[in-house]
C-alpha atoms as a PDB file:
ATOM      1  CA  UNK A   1       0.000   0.000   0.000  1.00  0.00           C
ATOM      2  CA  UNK A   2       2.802   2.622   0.793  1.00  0.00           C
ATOM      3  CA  UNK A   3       4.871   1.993  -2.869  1.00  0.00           C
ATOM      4  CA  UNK A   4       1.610   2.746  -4.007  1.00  0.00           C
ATOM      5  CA  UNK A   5       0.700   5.384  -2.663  1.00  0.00           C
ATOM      6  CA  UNK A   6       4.220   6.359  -3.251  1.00  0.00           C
ATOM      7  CA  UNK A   7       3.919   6.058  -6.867  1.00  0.00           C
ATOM      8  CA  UNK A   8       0.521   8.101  -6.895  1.00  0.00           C
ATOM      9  CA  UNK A   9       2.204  10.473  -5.952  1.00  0.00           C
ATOM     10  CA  UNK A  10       5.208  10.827  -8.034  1.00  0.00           C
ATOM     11  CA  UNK A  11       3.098   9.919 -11.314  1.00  0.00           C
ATOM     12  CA  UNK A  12       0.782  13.247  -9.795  1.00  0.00           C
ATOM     13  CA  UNK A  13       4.289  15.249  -9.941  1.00  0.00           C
ATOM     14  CA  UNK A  14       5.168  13.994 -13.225  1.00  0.00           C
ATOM     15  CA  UNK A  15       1.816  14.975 -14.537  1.00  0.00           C
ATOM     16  CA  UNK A  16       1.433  18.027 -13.131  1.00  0.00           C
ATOM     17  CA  UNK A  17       5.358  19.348 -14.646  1.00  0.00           C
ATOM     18  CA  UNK A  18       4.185  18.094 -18.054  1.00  0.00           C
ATOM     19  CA  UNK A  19       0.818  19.742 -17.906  1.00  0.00           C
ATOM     20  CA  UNK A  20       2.670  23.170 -16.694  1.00  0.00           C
ATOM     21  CA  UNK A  21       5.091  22.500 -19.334  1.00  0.00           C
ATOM     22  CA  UNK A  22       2.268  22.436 -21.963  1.00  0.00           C
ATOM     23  CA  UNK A  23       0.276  24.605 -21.175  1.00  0.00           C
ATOM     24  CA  UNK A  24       2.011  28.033 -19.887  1.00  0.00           C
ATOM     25  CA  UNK A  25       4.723  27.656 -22.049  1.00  0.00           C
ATOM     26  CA  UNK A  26       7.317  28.005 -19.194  1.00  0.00           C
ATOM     27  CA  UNK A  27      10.726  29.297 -19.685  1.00  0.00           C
ATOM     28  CA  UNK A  28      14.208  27.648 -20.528  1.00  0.00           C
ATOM     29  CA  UNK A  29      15.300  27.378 -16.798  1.00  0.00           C
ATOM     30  CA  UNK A  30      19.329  27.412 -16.200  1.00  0.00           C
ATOM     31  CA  UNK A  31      21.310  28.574 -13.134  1.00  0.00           C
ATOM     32  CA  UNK A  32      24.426  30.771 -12.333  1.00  0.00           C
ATOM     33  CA  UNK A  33      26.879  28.137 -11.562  1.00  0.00           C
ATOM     34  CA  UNK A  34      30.157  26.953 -11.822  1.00  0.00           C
ATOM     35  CA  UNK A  35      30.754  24.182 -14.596  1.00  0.00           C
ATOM     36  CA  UNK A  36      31.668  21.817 -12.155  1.00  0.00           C
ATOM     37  CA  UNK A  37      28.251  22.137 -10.789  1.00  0.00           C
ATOM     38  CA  UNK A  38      26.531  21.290 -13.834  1.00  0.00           C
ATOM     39  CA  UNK A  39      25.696  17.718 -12.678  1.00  0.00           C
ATOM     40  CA  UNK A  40      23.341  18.924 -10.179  1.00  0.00           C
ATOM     41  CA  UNK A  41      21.693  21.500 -12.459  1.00  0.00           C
ATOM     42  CA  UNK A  42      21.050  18.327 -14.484  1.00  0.00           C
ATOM     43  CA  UNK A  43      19.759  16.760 -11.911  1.00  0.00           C
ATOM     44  CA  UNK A  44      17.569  19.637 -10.756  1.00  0.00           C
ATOM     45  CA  UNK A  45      16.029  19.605 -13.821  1.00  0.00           C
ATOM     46  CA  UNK A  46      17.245  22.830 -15.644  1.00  0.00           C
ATOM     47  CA  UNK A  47      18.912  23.018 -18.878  1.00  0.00           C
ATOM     48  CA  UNK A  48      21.122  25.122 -18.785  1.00  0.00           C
ATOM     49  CA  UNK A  49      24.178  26.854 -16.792  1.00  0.00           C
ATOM     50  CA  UNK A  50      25.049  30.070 -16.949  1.00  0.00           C
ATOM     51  CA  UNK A  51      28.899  30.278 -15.657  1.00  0.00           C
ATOM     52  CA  UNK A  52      31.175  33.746 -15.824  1.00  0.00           C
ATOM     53  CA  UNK A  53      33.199  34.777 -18.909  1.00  0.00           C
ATOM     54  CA  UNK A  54      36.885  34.488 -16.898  1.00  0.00           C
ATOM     55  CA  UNK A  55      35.424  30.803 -15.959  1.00  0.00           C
ATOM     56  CA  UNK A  56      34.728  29.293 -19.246  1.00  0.00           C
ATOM     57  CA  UNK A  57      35.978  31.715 -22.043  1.00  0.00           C
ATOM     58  CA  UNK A  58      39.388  32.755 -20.305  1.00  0.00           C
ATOM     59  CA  UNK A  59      39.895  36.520 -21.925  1.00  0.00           C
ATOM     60  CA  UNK A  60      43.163  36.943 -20.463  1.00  0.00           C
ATOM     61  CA  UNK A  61      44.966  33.842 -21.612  1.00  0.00           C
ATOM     62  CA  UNK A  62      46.658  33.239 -24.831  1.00  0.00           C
ATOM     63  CA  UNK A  63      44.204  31.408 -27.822  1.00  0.00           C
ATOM     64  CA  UNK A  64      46.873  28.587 -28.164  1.00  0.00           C
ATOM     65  CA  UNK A  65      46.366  27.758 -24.420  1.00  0.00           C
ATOM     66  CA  UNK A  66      42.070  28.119 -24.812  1.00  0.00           C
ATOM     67  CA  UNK A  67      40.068  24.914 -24.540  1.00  0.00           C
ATOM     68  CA  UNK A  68      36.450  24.500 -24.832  1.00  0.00           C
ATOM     69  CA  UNK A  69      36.795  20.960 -23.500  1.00  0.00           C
ATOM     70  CA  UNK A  70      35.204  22.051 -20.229  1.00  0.00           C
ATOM     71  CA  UNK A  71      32.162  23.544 -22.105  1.00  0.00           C
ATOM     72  CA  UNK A  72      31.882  20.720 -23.659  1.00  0.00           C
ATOM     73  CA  UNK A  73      31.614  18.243 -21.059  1.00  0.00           C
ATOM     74  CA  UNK A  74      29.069  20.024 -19.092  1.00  0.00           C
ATOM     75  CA  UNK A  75      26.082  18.083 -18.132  1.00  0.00           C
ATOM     76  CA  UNK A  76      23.823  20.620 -19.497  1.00  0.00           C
ATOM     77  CA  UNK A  77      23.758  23.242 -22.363  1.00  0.00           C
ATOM     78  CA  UNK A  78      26.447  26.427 -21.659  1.00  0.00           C
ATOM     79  CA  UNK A  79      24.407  29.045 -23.622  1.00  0.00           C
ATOM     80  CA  UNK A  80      24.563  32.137 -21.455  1.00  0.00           C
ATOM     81  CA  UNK A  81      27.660  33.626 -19.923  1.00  0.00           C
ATOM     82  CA  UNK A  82      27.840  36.519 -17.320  1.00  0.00           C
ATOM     83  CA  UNK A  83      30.618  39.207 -15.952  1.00  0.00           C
ATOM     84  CA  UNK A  84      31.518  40.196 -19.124  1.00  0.00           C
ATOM     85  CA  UNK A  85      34.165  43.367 -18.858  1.00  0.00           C
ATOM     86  CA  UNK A  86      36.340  42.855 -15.784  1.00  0.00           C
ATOM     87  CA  UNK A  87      36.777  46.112 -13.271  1.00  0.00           C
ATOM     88  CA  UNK A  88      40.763  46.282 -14.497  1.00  0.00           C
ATOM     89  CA  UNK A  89      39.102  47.578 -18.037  1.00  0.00           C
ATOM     90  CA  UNK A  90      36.967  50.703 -17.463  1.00  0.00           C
ATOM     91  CA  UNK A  91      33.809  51.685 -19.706  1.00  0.00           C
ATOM     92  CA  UNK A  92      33.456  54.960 -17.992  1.00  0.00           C
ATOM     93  CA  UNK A  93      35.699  57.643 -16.507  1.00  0.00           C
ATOM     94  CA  UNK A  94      39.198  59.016 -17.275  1.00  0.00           C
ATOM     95  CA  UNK A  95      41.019  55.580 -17.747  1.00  0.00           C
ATOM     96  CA  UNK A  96      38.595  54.564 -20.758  1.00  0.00           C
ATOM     97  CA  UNK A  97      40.865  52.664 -23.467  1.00  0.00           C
ATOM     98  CA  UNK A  98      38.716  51.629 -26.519  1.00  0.00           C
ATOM     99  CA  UNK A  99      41.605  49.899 -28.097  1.00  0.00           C
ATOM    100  CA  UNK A 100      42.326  47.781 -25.104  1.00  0.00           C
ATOM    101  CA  UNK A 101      37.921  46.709 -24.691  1.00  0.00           C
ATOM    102  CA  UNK A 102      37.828  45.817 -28.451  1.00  0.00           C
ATOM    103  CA  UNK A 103      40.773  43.736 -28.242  1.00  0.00           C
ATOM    104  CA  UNK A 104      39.275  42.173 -25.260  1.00  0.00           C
ATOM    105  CA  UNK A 105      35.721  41.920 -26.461  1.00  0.00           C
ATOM    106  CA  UNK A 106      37.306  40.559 -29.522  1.00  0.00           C
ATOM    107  CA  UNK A 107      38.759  37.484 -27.985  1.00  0.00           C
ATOM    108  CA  UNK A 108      35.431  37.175 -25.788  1.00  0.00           C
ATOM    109  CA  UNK A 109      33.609  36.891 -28.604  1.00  0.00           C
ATOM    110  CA  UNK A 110      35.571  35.007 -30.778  1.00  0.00           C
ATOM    111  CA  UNK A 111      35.746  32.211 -28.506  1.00  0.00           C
ATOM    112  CA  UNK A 112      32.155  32.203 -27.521  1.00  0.00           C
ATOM    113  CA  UNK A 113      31.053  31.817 -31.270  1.00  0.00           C
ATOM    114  CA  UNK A 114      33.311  28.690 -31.412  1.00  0.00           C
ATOM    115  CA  UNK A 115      31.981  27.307 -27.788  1.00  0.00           C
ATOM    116  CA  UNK A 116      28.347  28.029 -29.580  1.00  0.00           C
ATOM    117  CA  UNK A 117      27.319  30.097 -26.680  1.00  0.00           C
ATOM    118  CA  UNK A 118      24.918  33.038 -28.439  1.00  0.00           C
ATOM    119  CA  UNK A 119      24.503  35.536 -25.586  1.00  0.00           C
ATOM    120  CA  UNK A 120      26.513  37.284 -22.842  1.00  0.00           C
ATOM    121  CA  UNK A 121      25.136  39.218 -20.043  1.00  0.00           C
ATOM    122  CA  UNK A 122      26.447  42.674 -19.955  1.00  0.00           C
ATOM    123  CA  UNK A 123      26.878  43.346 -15.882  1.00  0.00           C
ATOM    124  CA  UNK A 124      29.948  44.463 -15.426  1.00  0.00           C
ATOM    125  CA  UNK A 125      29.395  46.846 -12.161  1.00  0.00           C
ATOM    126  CA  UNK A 126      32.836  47.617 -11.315  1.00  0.00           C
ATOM    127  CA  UNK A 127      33.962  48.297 -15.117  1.00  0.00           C
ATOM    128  CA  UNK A 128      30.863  50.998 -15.796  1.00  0.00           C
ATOM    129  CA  UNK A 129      31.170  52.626 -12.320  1.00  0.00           C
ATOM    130  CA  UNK A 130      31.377  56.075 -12.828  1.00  0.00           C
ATOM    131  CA  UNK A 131      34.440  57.032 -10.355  1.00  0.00           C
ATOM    132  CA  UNK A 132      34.057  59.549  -8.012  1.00  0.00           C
ATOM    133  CA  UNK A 133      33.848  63.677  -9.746  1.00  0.00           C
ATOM    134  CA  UNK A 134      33.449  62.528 -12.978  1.00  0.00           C
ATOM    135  CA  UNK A 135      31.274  63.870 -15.207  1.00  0.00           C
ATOM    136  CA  UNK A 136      28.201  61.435 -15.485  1.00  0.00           C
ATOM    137  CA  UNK A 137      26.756  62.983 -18.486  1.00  0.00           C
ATOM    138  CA  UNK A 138      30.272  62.726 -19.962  1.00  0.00           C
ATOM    139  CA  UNK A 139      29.966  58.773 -18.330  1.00  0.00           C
ATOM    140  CA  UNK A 140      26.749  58.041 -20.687  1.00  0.00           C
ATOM    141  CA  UNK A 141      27.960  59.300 -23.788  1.00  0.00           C
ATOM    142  CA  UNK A 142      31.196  57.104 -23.452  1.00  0.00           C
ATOM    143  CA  UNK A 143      29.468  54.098 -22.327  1.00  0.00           C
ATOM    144  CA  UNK A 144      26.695  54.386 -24.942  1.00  0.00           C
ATOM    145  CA  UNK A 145      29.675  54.909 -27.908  1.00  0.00           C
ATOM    146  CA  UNK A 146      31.630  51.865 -26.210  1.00  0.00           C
ATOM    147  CA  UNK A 147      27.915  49.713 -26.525  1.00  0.00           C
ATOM    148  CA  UNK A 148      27.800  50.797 -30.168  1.00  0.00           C
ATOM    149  CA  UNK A 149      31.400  49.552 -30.768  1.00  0.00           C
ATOM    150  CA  UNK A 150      30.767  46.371 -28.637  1.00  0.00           C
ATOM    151  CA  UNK A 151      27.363  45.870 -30.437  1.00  0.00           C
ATOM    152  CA  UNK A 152      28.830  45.858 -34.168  1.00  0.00           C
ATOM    153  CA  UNK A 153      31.711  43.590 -33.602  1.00  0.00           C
ATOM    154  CA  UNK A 154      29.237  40.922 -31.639  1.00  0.00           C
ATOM    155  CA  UNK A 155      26.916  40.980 -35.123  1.00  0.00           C
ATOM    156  CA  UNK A 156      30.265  39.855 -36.484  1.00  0.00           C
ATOM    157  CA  UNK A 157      30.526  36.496 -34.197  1.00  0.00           C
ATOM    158  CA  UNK A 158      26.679  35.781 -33.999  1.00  0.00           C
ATOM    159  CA  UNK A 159      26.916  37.105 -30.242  1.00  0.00           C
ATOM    160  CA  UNK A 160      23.704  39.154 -28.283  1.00  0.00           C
ATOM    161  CA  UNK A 161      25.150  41.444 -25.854  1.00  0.00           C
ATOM    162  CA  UNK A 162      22.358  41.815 -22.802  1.00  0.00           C
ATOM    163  CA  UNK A 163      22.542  44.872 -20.868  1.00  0.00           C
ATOM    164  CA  UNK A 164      21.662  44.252 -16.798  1.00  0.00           C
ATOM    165  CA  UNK A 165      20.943  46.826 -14.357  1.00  0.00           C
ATOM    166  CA  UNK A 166      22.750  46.767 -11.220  1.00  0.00           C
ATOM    167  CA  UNK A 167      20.818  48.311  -7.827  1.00  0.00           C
ATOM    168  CA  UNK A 168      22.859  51.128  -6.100  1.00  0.00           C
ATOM    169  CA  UNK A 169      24.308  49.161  -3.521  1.00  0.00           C
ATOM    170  CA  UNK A 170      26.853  47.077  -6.087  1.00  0.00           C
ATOM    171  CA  UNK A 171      27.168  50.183  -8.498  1.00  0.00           C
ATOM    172  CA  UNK A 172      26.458  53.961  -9.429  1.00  0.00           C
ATOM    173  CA  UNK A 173      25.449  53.842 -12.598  1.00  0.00           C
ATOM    174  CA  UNK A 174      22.408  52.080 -14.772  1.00  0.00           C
ATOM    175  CA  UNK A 175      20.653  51.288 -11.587  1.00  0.00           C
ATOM    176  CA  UNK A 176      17.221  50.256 -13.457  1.00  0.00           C
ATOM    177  CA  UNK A 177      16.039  48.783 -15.999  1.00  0.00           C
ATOM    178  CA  UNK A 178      14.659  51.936 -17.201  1.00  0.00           C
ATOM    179  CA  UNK A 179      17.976  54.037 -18.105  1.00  0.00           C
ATOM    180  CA  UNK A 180      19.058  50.286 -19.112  1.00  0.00           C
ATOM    181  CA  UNK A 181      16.201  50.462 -22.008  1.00  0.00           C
ATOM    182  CA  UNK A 182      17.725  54.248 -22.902  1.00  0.00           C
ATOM    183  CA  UNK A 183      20.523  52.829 -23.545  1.00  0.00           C
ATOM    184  CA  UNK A 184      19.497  50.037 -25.590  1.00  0.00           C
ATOM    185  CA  UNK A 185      17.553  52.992 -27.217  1.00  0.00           C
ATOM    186  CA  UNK A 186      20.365  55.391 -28.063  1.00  0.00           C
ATOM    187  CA  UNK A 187      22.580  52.068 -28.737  1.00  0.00           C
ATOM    188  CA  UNK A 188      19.605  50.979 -31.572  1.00  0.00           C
ATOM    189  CA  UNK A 189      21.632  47.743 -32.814  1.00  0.00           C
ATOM    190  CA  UNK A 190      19.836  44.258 -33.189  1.00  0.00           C
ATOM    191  CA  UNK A 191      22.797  42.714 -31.562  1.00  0.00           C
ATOM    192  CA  UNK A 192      22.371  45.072 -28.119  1.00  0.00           C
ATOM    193  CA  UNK A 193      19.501  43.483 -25.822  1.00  0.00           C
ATOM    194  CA  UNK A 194      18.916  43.696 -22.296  1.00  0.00           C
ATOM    195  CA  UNK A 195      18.464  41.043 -19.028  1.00  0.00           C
ATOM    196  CA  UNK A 196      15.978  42.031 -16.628  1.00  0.00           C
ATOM    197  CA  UNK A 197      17.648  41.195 -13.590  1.00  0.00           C
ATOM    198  CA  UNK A 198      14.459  40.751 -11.080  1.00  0.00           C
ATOM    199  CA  UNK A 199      16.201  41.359  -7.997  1.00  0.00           C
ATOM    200  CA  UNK A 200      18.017  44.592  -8.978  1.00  0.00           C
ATOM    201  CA  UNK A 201      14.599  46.042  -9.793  1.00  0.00           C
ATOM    202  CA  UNK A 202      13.435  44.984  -6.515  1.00  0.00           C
ATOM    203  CA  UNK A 203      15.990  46.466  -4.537  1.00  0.00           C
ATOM    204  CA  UNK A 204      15.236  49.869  -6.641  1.00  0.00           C
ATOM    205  CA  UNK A 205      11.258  49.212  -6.471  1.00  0.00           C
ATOM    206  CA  UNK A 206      10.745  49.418 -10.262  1.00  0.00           C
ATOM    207  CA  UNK A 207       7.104  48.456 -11.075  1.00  0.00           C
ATOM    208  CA  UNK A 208       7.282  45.221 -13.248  1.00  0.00           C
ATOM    209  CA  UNK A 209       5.323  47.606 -15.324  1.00  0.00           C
ATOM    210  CA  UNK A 210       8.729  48.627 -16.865  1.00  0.00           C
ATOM    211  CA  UNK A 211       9.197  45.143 -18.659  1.00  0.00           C
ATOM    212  CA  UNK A 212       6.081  46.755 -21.170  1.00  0.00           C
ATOM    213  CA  UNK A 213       8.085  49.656 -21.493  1.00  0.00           C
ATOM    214  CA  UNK A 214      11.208  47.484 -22.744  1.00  0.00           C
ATOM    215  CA  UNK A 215       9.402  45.008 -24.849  1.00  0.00           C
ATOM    216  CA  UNK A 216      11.166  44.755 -28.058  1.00  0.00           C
ATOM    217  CA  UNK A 217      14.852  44.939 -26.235  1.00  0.00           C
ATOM    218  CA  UNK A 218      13.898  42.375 -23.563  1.00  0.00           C
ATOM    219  CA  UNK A 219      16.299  39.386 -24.434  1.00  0.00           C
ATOM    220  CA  UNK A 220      16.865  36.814 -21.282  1.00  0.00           C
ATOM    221  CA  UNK A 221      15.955  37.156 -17.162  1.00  0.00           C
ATOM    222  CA  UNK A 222      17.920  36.753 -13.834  1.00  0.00           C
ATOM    223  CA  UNK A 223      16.018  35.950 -11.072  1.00  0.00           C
ATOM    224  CA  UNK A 224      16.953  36.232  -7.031  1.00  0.00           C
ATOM    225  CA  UNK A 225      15.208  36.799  -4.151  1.00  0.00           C
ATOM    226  CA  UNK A 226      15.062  41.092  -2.766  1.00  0.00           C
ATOM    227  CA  UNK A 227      16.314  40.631   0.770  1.00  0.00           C
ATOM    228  CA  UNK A 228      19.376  38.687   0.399  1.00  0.00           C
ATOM    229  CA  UNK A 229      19.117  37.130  -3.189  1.00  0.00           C
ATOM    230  CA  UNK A 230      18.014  34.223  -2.136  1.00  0.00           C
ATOM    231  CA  UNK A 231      16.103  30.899  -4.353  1.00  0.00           C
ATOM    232  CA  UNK A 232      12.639  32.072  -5.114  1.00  0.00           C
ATOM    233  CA  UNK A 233      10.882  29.926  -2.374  1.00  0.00           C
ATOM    234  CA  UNK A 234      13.641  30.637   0.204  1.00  0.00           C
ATOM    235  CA  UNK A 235      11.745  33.720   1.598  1.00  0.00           C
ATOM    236  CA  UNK A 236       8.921  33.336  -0.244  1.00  0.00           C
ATOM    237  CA  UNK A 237       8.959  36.840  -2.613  1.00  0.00           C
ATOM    238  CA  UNK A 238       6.322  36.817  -5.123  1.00  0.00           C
ATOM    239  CA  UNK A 239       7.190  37.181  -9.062  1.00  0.00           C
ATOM    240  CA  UNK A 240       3.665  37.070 -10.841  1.00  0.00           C
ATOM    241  CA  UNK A 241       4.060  40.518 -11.533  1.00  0.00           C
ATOM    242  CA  UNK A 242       7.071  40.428 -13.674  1.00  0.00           C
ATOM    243  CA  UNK A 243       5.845  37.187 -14.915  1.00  0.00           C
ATOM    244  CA  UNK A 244       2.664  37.982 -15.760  1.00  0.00           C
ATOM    245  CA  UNK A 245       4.775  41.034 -17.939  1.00  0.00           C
ATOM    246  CA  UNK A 246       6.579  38.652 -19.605  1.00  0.00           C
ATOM    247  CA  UNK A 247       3.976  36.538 -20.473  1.00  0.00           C
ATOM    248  CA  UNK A 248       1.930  40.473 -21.875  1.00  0.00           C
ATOM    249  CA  UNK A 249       5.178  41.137 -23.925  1.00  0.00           C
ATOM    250  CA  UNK A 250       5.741  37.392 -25.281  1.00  0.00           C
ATOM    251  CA  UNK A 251       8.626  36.789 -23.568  1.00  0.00           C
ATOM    252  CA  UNK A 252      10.413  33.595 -24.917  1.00  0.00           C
ATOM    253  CA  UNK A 253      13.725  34.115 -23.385  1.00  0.00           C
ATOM    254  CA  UNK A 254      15.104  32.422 -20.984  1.00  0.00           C
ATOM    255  CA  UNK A 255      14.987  32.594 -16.746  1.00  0.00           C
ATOM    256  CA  UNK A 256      18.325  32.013 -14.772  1.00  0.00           C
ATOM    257  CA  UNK A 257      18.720  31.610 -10.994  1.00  0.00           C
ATOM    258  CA  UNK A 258      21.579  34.170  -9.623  1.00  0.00           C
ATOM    259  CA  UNK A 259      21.102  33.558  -6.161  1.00  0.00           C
ATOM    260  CA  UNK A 260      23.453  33.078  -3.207  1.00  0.00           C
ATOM    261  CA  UNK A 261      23.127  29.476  -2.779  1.00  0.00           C
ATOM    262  CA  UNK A 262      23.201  27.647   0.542  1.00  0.00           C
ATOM    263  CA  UNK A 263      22.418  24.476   0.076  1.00  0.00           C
ATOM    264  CA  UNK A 264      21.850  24.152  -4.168  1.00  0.00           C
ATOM    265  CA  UNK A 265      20.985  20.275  -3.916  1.00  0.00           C
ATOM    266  CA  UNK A 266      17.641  21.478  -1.780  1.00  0.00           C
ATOM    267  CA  UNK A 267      17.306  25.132  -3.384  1.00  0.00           C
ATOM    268  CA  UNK A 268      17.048  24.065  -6.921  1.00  0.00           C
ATOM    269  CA  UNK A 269      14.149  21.874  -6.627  1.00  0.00           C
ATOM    270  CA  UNK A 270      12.185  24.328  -4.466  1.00  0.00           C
ATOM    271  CA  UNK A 271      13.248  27.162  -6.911  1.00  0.00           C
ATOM    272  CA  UNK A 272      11.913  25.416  -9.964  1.00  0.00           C
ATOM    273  CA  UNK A 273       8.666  24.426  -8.687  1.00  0.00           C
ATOM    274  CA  UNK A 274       8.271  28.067  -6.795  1.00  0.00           C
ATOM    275  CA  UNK A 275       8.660  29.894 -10.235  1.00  0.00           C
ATOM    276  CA  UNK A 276       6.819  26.949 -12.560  1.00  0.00           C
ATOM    277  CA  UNK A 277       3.720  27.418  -9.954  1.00  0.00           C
ATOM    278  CA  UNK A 278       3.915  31.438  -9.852  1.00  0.00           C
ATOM    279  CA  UNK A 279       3.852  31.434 -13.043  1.00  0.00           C
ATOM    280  CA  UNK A 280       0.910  29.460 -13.798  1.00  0.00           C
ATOM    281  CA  UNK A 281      -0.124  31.666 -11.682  1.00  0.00           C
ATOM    282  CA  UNK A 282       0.342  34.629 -13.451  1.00  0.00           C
ATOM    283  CA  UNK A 283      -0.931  33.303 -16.946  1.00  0.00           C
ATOM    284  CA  UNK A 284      -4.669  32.497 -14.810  1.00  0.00           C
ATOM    285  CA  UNK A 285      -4.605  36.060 -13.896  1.00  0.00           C
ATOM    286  CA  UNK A 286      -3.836  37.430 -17.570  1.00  0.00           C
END
């Protein structure tokens, strides 16, 4: 009687992921990881990882001494990477060297085309911040004609750049998604997107309202938790609202977890099924 009821209730789970999967036309769901961690991703269910750009493309090392073995033999796909520009190569301020980010962005994208991995988060807090007296008008105007420059040579390796907002706490400049979406505006290149990153417009209390505003740039989605950037679950924040504008806009990007992880073997599970059921939740309420 118990390994049946047992099985009940697993065939119920079963069921009920399948009939999520088919009928709200959920996201791609990946995870912020390290590549060594792909085997529990896997195992978590999502299918894909989403690792840094010094992890798994390796900027600052020679091409003979590059490898894309480790790509390779990750559990699941590697089709997002994140912390594109390190802080040592500045965007904005006095010590802006356009020669030295195209020969870096060069090499980034380069290899990415050849590890097949079509889209790189654009973060980089500590290479945009604007340091202290400088201009920040001045700031813009060279970080929007760097995005141009960045945004032309990705067309020529296949690679979508996504700009993320970062809340004030981990940088001073491009706190929402708002000014994010002016840039993509004054940037106007099919190869320049943007991430909503969930939890930096919770820590600035943008209105998921925004995500309408940004429709045709919207490209891929972080996801964390306000308070501490927890799993969605964790402290039990609730998404439907940017859901249910991603679901008004089409969305058909993907969602990845960048969370401070505690325990990932427990989190992941509880992360999956808290976004799969918020946002079924959000498509009843459309």
């Amino acid at each position: 009687m118990k390994k049946l009821k047992l099985f009940l209730l697993l065939s119920i789970c079963v069921f009920q992921q399948v009939s999520y999967a088919q009928s709200a036309n959920f996201p791609e769901l990946g995870v912020c990881a390290r590549l060594d961690q792909s085997p529990l991703v896997k195992k978590s269910g999502y299918t894909f990882i989403q690792p840094t750009v010094a992890e798994v493309l390796q900027p600052m090392i020679a091409d003979s001494s590059f490898t894309s073995v480790k790509i390779d033999n990750s559990d699941v796909a590697v089709s997002v990477v994140n912390v594109f520009i390190p802080g040592t190569i500045k965007t904005t301020g006095p010590d802006v060297d356009e020669a030295l980010i195209m020969n870096y962005a060069t090499t980034v994208f380069k290899r990415a085309q050849r590890s097949n991995i079509p889209l790189i988060v654009f973060g980089s807090g500590a290479s945009r911040h604007i340091p202290d007296g400088f201009d920040r008008d001045v700031a813009l105007k060279q970080f929007v004609k760097v995005c141009k420059m960045l945004s032309t040579l990705a067309a020529q390796y296949d690679v979508v750049l996504a700009l993320e907002s970062q809340n004030k706490t981990e940088c001073n400049f491009l706190n929402t998604l708002r000014e994010c979406i002016g840039v993509a505006e004054a940037v106007n290149h099919p190869n320049f997107k943007i991430t909503v990153d969930i939890y930096h417009m919770m820590r600035e209390n943008e209105p998921a309202s925004i995500i309408l505003d940004g429709a045709k740039y919207i490209y891929h989605c972080d996801i964390g938790e306000k308070e501490n950037r927890t799993a969605p679950g964790i402290m039990g924040d609730d998404f439907t609202p940017f859901f249910r504008a991603f679901q008004q806009i089409g969305y058909t990007g993907k969602i990845a977890l960048e969370c401070r992880f505690v325990d990932l073997e427990k989190e992941l599970p509880l992360a999956m099924h808290t976004i799969r059921k918020q946002w079924q939740t959000a498509l009843d309420k459309l």
